[in-house]
PDB file of N, CA and C in Angstrom:
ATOM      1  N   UNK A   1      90.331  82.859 177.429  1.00  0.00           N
ATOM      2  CA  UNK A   1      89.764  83.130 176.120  1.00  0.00           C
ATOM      3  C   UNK A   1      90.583  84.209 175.416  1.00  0.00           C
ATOM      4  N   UNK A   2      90.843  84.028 174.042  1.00  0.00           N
ATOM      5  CA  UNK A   2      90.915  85.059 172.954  1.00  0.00           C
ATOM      6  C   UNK A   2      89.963  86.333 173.038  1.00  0.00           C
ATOM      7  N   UNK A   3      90.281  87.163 173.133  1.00  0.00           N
ATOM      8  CA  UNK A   3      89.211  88.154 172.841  1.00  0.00           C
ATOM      9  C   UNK A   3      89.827  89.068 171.943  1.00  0.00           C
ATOM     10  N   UNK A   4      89.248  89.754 171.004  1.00  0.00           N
ATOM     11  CA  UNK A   4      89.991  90.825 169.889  1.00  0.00           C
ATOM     12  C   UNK A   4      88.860  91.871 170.367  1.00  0.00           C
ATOM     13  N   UNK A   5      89.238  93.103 170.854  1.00  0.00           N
ATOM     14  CA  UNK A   5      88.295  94.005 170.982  1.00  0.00           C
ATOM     15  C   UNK A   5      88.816  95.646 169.644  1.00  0.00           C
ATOM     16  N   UNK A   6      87.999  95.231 168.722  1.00  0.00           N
ATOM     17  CA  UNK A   6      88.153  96.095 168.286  1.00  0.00           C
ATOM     18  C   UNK A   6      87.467  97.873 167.846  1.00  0.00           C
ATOM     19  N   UNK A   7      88.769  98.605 168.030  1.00  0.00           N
ATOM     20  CA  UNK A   7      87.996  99.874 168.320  1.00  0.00           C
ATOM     21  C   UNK A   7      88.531 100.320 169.404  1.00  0.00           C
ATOM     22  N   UNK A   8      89.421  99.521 169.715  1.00  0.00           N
ATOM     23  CA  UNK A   8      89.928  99.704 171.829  1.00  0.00           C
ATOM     24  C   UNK A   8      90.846 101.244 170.806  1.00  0.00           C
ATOM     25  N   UNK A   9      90.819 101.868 172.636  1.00  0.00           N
ATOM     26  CA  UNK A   9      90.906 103.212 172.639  1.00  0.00           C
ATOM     27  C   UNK A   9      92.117 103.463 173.805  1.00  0.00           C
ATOM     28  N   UNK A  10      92.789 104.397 173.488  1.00  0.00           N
ATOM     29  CA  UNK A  10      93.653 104.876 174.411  1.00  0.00           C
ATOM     30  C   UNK A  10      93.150 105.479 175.574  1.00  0.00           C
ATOM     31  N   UNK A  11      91.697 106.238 175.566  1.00  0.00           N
ATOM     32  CA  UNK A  11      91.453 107.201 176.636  1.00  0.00           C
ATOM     33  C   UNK A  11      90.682 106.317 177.160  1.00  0.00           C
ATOM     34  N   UNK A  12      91.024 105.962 178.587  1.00  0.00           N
ATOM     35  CA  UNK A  12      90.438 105.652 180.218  1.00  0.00           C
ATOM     36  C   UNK A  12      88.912 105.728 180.103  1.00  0.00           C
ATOM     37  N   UNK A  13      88.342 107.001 179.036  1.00  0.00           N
ATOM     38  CA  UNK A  13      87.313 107.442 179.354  1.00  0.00           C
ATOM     39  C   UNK A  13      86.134 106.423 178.359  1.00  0.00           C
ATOM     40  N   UNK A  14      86.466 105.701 177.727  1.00  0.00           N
ATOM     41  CA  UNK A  14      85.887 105.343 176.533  1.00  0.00           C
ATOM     42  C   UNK A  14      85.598 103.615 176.681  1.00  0.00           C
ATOM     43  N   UNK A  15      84.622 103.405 176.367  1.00  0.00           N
ATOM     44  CA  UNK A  15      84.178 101.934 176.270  1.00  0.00           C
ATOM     45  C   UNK A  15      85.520 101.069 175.502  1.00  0.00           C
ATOM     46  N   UNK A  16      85.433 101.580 174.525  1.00  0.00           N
ATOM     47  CA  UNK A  16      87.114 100.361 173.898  1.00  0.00           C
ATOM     48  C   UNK A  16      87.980 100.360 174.706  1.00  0.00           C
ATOM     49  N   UNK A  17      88.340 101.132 175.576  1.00  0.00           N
ATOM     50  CA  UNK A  17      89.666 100.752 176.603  1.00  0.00           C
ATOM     51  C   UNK A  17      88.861 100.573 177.926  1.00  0.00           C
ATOM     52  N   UNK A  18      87.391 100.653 178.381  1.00  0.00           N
ATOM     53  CA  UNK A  18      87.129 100.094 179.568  1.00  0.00           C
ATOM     54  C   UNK A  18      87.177  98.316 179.460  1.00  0.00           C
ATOM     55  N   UNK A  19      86.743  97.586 177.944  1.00  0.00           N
ATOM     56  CA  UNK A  19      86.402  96.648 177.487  1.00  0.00           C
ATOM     57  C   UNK A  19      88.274  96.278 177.322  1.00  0.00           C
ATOM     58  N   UNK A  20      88.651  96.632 177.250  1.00  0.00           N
ATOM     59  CA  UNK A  20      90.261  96.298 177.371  1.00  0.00           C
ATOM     60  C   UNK A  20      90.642  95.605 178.353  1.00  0.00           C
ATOM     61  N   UNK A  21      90.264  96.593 179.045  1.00  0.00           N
ATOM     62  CA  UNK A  21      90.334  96.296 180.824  1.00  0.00           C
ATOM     63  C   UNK A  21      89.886  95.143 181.291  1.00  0.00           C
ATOM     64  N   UNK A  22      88.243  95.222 181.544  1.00  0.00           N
ATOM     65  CA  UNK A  22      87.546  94.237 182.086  1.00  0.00           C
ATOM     66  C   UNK A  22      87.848  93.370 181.337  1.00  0.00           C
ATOM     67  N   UNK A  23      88.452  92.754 179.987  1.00  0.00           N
ATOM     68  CA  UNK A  23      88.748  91.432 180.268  1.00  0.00           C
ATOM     69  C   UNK A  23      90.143  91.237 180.237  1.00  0.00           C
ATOM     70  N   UNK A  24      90.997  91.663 180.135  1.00  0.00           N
ATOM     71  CA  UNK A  24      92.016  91.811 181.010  1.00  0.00           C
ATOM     72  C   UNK A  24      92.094  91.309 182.369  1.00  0.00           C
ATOM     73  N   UNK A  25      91.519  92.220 183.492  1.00  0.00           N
ATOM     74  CA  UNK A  25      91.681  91.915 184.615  1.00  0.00           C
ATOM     75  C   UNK A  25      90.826  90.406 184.940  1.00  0.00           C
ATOM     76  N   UNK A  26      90.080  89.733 184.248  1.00  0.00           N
ATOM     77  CA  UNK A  26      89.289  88.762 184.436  1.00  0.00           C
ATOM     78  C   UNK A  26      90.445  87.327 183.279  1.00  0.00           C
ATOM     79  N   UNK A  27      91.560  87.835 183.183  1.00  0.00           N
ATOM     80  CA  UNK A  27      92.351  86.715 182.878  1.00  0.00           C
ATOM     81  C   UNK A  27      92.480  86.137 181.521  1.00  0.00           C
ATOM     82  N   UNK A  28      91.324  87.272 180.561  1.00  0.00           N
ATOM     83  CA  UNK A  28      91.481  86.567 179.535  1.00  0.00           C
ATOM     84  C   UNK A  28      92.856  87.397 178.426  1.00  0.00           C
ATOM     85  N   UNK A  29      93.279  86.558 177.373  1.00  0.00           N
ATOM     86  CA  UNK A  29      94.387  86.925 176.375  1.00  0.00           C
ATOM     87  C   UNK A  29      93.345  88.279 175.644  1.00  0.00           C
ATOM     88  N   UNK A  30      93.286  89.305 175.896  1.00  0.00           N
ATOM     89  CA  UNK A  30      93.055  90.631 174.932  1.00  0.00           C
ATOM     90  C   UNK A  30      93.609  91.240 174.029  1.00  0.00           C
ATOM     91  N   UNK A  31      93.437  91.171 172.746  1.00  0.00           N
ATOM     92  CA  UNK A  31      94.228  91.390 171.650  1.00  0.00           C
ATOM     93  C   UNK A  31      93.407  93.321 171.153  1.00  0.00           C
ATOM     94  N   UNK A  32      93.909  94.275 171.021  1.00  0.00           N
ATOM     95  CA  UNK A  32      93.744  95.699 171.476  1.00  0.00           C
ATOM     96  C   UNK A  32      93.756  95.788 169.965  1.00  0.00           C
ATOM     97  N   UNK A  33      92.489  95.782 168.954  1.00  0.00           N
ATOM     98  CA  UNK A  33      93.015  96.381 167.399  1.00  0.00           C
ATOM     99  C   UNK A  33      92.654  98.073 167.073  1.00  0.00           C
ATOM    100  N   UNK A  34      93.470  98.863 166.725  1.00  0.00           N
ATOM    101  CA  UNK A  34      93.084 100.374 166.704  1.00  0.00           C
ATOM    102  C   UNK A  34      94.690 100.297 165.914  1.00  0.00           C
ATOM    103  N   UNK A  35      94.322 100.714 164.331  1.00  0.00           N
ATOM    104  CA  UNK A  35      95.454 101.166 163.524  1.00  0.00           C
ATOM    105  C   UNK A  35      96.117 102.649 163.957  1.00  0.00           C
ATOM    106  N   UNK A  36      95.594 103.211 165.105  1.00  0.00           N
ATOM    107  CA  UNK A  36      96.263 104.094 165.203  1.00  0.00           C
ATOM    108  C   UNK A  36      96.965 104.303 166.278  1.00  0.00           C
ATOM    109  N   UNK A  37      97.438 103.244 167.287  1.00  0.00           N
ATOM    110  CA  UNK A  37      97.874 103.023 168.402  1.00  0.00           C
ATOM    111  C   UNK A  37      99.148 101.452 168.071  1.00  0.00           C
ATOM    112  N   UNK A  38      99.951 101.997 168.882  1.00  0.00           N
ATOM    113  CA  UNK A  38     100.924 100.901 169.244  1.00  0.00           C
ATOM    114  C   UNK A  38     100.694 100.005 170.612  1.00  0.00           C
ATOM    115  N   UNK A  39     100.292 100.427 171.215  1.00  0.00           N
ATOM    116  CA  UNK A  39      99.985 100.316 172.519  1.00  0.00           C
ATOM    117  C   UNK A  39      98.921 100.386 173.415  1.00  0.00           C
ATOM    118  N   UNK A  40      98.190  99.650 173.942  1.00  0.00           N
ATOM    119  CA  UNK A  40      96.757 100.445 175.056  1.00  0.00           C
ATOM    120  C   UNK A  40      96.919  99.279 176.425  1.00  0.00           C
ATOM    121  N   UNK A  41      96.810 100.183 177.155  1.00  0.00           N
ATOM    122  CA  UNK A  41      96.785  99.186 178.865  1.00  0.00           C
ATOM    123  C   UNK A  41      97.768  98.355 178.731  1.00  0.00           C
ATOM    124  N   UNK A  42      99.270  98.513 177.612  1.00  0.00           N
ATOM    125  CA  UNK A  42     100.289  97.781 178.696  1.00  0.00           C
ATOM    126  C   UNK A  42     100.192  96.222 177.395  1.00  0.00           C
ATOM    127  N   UNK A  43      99.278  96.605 176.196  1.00  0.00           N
ATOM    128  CA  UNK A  43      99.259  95.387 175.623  1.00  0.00           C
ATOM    129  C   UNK A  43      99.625  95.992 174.218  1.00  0.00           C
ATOM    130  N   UNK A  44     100.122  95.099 173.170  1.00  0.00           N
ATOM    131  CA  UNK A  44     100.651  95.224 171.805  1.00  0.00           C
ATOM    132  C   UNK A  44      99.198  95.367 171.637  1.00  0.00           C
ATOM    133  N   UNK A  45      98.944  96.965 170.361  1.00  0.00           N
ATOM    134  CA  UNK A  45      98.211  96.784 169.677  1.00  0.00           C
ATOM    135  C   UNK A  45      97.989  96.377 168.087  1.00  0.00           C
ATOM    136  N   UNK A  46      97.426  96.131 167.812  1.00  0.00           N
ATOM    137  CA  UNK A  46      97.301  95.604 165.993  1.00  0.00           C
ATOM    138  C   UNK A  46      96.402  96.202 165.381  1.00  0.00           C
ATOM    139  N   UNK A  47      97.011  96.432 164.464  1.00  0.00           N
ATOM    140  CA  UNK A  47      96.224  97.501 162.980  1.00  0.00           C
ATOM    141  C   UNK A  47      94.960  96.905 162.533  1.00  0.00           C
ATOM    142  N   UNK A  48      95.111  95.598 162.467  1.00  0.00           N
ATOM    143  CA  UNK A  48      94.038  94.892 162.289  1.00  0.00           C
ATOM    144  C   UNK A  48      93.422  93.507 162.234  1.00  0.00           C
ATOM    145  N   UNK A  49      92.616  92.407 162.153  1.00  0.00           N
ATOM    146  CA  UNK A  49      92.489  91.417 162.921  1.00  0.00           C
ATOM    147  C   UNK A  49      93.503  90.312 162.124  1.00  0.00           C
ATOM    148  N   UNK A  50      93.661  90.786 160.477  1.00  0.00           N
ATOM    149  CA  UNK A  50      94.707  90.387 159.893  1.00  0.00           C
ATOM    150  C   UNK A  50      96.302  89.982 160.657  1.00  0.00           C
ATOM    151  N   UNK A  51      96.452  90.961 161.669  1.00  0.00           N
ATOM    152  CA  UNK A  51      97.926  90.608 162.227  1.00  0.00           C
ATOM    153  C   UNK A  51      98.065  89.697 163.324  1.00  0.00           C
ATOM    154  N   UNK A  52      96.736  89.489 163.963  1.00  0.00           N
ATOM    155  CA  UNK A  52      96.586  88.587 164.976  1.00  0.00           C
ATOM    156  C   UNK A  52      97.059  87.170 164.480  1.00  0.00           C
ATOM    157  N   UNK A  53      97.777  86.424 165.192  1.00  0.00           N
ATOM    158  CA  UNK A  53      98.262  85.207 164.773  1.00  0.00           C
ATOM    159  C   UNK A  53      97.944  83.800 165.702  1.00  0.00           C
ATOM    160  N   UNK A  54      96.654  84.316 166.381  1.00  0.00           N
ATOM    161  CA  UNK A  54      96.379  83.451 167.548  1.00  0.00           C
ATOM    162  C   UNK A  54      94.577  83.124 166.785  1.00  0.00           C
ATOM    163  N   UNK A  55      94.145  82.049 167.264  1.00  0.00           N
ATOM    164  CA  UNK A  55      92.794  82.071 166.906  1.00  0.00           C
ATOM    165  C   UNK A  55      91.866  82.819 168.165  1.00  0.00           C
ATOM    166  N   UNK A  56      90.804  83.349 167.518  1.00  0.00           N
ATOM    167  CA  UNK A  56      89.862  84.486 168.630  1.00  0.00           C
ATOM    168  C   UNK A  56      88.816  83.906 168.939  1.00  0.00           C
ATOM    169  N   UNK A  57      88.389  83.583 169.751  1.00  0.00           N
ATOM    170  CA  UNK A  57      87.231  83.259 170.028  1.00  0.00           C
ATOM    171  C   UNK A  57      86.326  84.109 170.064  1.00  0.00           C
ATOM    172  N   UNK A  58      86.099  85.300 170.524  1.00  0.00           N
ATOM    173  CA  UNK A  58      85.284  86.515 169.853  1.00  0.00           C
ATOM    174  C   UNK A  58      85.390  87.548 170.038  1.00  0.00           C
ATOM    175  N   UNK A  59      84.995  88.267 169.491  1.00  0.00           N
ATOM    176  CA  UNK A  59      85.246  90.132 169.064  1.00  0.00           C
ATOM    177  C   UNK A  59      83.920  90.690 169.344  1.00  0.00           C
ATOM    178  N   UNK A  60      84.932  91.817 170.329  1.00  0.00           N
ATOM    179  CA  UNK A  60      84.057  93.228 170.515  1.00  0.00           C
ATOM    180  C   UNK A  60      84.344  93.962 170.057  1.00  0.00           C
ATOM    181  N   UNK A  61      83.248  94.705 169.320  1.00  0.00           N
ATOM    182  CA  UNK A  61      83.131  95.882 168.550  1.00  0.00           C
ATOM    183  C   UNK A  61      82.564  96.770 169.000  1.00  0.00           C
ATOM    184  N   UNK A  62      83.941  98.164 168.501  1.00  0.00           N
ATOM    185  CA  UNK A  62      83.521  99.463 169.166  1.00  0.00           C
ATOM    186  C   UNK A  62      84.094 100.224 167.919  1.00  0.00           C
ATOM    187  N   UNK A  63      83.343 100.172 166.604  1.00  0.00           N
ATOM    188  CA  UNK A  63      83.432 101.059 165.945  1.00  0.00           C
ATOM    189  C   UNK A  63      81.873 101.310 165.091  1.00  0.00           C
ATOM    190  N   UNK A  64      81.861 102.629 164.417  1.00  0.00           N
ATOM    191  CA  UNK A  64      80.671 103.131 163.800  1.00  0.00           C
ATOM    192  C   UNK A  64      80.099 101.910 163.270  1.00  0.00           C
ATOM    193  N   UNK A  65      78.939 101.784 162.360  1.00  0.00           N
ATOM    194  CA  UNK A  65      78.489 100.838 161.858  1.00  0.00           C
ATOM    195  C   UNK A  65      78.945 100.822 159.872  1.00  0.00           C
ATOM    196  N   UNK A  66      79.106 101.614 159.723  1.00  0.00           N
ATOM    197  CA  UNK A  66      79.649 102.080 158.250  1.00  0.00           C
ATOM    198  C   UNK A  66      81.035 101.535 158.023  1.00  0.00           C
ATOM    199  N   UNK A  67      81.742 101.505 159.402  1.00  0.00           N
ATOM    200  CA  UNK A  67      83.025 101.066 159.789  1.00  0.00           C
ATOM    201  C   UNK A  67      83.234  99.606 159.909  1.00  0.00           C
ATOM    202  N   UNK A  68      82.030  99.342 160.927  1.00  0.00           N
ATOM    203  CA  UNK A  68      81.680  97.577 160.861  1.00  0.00           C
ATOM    204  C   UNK A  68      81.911  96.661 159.696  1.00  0.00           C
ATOM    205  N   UNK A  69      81.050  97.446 159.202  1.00  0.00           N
ATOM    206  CA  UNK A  69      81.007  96.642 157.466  1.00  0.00           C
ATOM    207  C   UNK A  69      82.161  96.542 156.516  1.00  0.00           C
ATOM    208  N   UNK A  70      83.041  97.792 156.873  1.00  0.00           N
ATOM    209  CA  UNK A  70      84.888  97.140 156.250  1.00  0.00           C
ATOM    210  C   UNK A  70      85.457  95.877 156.656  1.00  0.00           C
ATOM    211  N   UNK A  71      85.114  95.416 157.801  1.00  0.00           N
ATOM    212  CA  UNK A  71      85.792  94.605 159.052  1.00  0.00           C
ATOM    213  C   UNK A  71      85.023  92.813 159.177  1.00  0.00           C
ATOM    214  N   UNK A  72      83.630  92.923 158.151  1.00  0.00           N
ATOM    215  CA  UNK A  72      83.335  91.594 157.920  1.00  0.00           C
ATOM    216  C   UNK A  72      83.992  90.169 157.393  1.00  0.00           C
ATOM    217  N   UNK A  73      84.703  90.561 155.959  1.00  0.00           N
ATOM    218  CA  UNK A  73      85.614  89.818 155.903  1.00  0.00           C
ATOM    219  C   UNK A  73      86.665  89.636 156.692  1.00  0.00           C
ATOM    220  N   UNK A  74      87.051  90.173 157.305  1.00  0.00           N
ATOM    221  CA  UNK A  74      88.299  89.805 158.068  1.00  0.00           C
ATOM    222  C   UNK A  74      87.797  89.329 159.470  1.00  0.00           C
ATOM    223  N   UNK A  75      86.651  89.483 159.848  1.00  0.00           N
ATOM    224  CA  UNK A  75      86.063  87.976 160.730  1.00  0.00           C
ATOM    225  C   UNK A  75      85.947  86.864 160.257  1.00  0.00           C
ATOM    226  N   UNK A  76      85.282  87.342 159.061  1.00  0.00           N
ATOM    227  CA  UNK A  76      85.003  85.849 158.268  1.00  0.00           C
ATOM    228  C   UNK A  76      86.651  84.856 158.323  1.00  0.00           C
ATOM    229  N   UNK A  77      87.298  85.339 157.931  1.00  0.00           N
ATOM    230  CA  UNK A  77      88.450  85.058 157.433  1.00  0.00           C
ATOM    231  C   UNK A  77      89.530  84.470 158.917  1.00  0.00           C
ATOM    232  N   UNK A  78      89.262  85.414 159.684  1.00  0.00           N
ATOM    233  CA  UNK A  78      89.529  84.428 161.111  1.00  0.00           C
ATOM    234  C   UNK A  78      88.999  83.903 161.722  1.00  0.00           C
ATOM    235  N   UNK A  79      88.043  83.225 161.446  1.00  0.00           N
ATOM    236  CA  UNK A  79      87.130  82.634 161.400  1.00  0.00           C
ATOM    237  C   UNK A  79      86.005  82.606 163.338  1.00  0.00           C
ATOM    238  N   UNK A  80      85.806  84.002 163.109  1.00  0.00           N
ATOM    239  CA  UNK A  80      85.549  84.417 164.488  1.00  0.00           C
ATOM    240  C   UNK A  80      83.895  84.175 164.440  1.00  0.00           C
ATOM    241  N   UNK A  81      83.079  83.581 165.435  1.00  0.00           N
ATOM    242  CA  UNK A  81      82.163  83.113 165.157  1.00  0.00           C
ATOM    243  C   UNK A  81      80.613  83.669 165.917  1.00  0.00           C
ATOM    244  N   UNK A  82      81.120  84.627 166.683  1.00  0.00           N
ATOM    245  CA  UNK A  82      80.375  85.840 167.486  1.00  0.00           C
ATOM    246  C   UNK A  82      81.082  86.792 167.658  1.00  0.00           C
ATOM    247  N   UNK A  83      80.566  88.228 167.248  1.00  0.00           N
ATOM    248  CA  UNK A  83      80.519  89.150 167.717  1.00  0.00           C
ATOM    249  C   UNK A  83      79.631  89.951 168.578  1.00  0.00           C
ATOM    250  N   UNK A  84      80.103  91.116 170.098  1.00  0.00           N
ATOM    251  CA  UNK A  84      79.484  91.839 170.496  1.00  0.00           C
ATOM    252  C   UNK A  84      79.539  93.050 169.546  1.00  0.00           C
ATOM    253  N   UNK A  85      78.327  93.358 169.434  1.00  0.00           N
ATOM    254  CA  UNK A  85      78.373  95.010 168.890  1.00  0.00           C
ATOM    255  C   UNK A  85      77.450  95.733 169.636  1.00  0.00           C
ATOM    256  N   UNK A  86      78.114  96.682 170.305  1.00  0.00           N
ATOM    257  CA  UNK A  86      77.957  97.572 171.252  1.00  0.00           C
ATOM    258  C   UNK A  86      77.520  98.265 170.974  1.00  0.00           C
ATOM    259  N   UNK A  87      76.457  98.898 172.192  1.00  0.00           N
ATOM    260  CA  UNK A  87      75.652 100.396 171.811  1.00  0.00           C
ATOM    261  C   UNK A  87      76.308 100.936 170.728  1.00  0.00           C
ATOM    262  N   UNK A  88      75.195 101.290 169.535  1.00  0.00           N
ATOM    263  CA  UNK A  88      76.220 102.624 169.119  1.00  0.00           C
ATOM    264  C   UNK A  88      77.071 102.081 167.670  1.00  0.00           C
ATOM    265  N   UNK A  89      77.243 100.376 167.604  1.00  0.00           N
ATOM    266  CA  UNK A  89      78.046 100.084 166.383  1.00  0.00           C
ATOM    267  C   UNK A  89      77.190  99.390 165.555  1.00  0.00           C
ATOM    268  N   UNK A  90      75.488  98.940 166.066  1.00  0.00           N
ATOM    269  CA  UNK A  90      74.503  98.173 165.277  1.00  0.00           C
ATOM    270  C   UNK A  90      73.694  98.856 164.212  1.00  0.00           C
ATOM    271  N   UNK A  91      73.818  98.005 163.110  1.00  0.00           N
ATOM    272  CA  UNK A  91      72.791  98.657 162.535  1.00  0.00           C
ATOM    273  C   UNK A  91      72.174  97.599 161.632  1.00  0.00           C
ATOM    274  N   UNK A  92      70.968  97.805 160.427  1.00  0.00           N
ATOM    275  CA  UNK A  92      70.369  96.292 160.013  1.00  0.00           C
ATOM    276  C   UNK A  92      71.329  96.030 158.852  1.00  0.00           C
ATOM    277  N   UNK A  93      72.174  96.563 158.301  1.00  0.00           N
ATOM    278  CA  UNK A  93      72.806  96.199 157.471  1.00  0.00           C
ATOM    279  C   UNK A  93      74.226  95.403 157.922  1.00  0.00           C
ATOM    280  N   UNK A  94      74.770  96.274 159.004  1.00  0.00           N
ATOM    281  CA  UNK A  94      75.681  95.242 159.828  1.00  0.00           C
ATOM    282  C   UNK A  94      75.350  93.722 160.274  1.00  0.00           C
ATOM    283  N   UNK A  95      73.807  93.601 161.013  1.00  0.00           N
ATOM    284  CA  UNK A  95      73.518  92.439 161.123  1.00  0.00           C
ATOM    285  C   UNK A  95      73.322  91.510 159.930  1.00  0.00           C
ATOM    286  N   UNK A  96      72.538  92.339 159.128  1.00  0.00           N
ATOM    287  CA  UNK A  96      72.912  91.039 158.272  1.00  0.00           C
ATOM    288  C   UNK A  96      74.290  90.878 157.311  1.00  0.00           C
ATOM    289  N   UNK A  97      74.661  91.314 157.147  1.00  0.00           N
ATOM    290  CA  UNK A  97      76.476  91.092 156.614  1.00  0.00           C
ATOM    291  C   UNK A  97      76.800  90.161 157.657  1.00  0.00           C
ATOM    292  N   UNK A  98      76.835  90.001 158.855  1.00  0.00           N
ATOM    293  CA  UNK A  98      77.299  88.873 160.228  1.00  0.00           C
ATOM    294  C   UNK A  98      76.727  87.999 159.987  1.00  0.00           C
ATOM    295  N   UNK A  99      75.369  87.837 159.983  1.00  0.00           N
ATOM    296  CA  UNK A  99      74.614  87.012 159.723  1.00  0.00           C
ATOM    297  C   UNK A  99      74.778  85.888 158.257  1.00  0.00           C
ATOM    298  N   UNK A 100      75.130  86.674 157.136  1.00  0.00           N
ATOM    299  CA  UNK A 100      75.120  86.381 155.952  1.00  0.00           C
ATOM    300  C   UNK A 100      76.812  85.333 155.634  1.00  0.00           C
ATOM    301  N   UNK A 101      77.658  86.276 156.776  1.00  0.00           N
ATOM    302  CA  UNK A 101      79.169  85.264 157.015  1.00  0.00           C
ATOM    303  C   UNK A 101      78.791  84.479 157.658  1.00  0.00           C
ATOM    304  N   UNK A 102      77.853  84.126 158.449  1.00  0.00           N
ATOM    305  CA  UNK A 102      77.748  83.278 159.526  1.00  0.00           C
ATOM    306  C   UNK A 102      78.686  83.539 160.740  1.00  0.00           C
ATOM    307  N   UNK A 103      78.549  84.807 161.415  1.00  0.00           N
ATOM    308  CA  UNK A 103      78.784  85.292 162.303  1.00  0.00           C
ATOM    309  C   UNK A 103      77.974  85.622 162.960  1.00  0.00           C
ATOM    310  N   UNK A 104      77.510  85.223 164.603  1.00  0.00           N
ATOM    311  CA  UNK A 104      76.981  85.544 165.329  1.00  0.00           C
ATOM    312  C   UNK A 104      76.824  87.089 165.758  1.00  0.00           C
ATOM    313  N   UNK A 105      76.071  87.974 165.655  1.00  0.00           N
ATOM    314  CA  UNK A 105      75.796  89.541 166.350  1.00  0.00           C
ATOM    315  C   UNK A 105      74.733  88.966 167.482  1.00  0.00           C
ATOM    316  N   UNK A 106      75.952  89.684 168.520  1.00  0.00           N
ATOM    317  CA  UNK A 106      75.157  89.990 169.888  1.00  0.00           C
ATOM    318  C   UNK A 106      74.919  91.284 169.989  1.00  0.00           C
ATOM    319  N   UNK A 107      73.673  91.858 170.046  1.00  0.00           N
ATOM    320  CA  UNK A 107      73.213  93.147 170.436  1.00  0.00           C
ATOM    321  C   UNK A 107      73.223  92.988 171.786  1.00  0.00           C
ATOM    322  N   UNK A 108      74.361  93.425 172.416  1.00  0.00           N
ATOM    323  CA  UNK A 108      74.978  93.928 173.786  1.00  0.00           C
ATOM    324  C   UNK A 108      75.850  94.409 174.209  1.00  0.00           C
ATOM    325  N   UNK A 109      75.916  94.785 175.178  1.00  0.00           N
ATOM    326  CA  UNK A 109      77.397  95.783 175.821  1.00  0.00           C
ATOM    327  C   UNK A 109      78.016  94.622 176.137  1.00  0.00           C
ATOM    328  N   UNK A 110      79.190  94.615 176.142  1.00  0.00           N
ATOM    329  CA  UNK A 110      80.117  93.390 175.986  1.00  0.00           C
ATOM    330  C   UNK A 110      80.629  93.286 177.541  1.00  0.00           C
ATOM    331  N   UNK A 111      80.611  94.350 178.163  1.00  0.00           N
ATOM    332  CA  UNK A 111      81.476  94.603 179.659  1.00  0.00           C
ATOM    333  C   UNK A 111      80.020  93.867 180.186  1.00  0.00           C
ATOM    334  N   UNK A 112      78.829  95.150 179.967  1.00  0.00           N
ATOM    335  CA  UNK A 112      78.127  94.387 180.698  1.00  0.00           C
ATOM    336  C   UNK A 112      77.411  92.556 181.129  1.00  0.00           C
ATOM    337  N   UNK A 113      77.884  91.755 179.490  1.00  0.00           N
ATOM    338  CA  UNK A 113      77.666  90.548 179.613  1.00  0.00           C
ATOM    339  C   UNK A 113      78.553  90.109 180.552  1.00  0.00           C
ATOM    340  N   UNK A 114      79.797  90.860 180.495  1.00  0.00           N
ATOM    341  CA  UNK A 114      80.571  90.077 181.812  1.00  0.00           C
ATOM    342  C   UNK A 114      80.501  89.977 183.258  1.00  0.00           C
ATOM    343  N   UNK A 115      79.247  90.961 183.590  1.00  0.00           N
ATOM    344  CA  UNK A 115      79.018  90.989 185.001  1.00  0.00           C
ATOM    345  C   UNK A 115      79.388  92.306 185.428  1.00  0.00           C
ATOM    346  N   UNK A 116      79.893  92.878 184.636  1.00  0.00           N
ATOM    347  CA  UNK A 116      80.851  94.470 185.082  1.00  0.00           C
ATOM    348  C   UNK A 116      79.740  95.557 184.988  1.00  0.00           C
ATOM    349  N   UNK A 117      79.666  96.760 185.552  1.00  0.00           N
ATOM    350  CA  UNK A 117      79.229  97.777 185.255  1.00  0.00           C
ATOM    351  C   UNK A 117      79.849  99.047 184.226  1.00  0.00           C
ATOM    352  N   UNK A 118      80.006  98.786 183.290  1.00  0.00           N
ATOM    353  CA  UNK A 118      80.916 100.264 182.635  1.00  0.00           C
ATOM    354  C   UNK A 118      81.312 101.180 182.972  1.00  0.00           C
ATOM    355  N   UNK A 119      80.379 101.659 183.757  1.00  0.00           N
ATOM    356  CA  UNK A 119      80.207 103.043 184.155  1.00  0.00           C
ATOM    357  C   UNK A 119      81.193 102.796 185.888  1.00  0.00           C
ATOM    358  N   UNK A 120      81.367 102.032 186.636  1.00  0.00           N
ATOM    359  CA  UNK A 120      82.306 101.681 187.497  1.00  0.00           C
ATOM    360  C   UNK A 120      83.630 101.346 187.212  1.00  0.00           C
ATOM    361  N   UNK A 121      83.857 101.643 186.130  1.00  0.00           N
ATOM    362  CA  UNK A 121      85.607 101.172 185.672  1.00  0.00           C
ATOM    363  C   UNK A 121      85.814 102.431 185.868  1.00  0.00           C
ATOM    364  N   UNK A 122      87.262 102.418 186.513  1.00  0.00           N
ATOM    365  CA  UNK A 122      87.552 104.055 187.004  1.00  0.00           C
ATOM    366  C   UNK A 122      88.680 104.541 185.657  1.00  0.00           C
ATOM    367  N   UNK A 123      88.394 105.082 186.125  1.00  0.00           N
ATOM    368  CA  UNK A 123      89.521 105.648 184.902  1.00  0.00           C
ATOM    369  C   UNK A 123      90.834 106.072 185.448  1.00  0.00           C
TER     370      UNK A 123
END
C-alpha cells in the first residue's frame, strides 16, 4: 500500500516518525510529507501531497486541526479516500470538511489500527 503520512517527524520520539516506521517495516511504500525536512527514516521527504506522483491509498495525519483544514483540498485533489486522524488532529470542523470532500475520517491512532503498540516503537 501507498501510505502518505503526513506530519511525519524527524524525532524517534514522536508519533509522525513512529507511524513512518511501523509501516515501513510492515512493507508498505511510505511517502514522509513535512515541508521542513528532506529526509526521515532513510526515505525522500515531500513538502506536500502535491509532489507525490504515485496514487495513495491513505493518509495519516499528524498535524494540529487548524492545520488539517489547509490540507483538504489537496486530498481531495489526490484523490485520497480515507484518512487517519490521530489523537490530537480531530476536530468537528475537520470532520466535516472530509466528510463534505468525501473523504473518509477515521478517528484513530493509525499505528494502533495496525496491530502495533506506539508506545513499543523504540526509539
Amino acid at each position: 500500500m501507498n501510505i502518505a503520512v503526513i506530519g511525519a517527524s524527524i524525532d524517534r520520539a514522536k508519533f509522525g516518525n513512529k507511524a513512518v516506521r511501523a509501516y515501513k517495516e510492515q512493507g508498505n511504500k511510505v511517502f514522509p510529507v513535512n515541508p521542513k525536512e528532506k529526509e526521515i527514516e532513510g526515505l525522500k521527504c515531500f513538502n506536500s501531497l502535491k509532489e507525490i506522483n504515485e496514487q495513495i491509498d491513505f493518509a495519516s495525519i499528524y498535524l494540529p486541526p487548524k492545520i488539517g483544514l489547509t490540507i483538504v483540498s489537496d486530498l481531495k485533489e489526490k484523490r485520497i479516500k480515507k484518512v487517519y486522524l490521530n489523537p490530537g488532529t480531530e476536530s468537528d470542523e475537520l470532520i466535516k470538511a472530509l466528510n463534505k470532500a468525501g473523504i473518509i475520517p477515521i478517528l484513530e491512532c493509525s499505528i494502533l489500527a495496525l496491530g502495533r503498540n506506539p508506545e513499543k516503537i523504540l526509539i
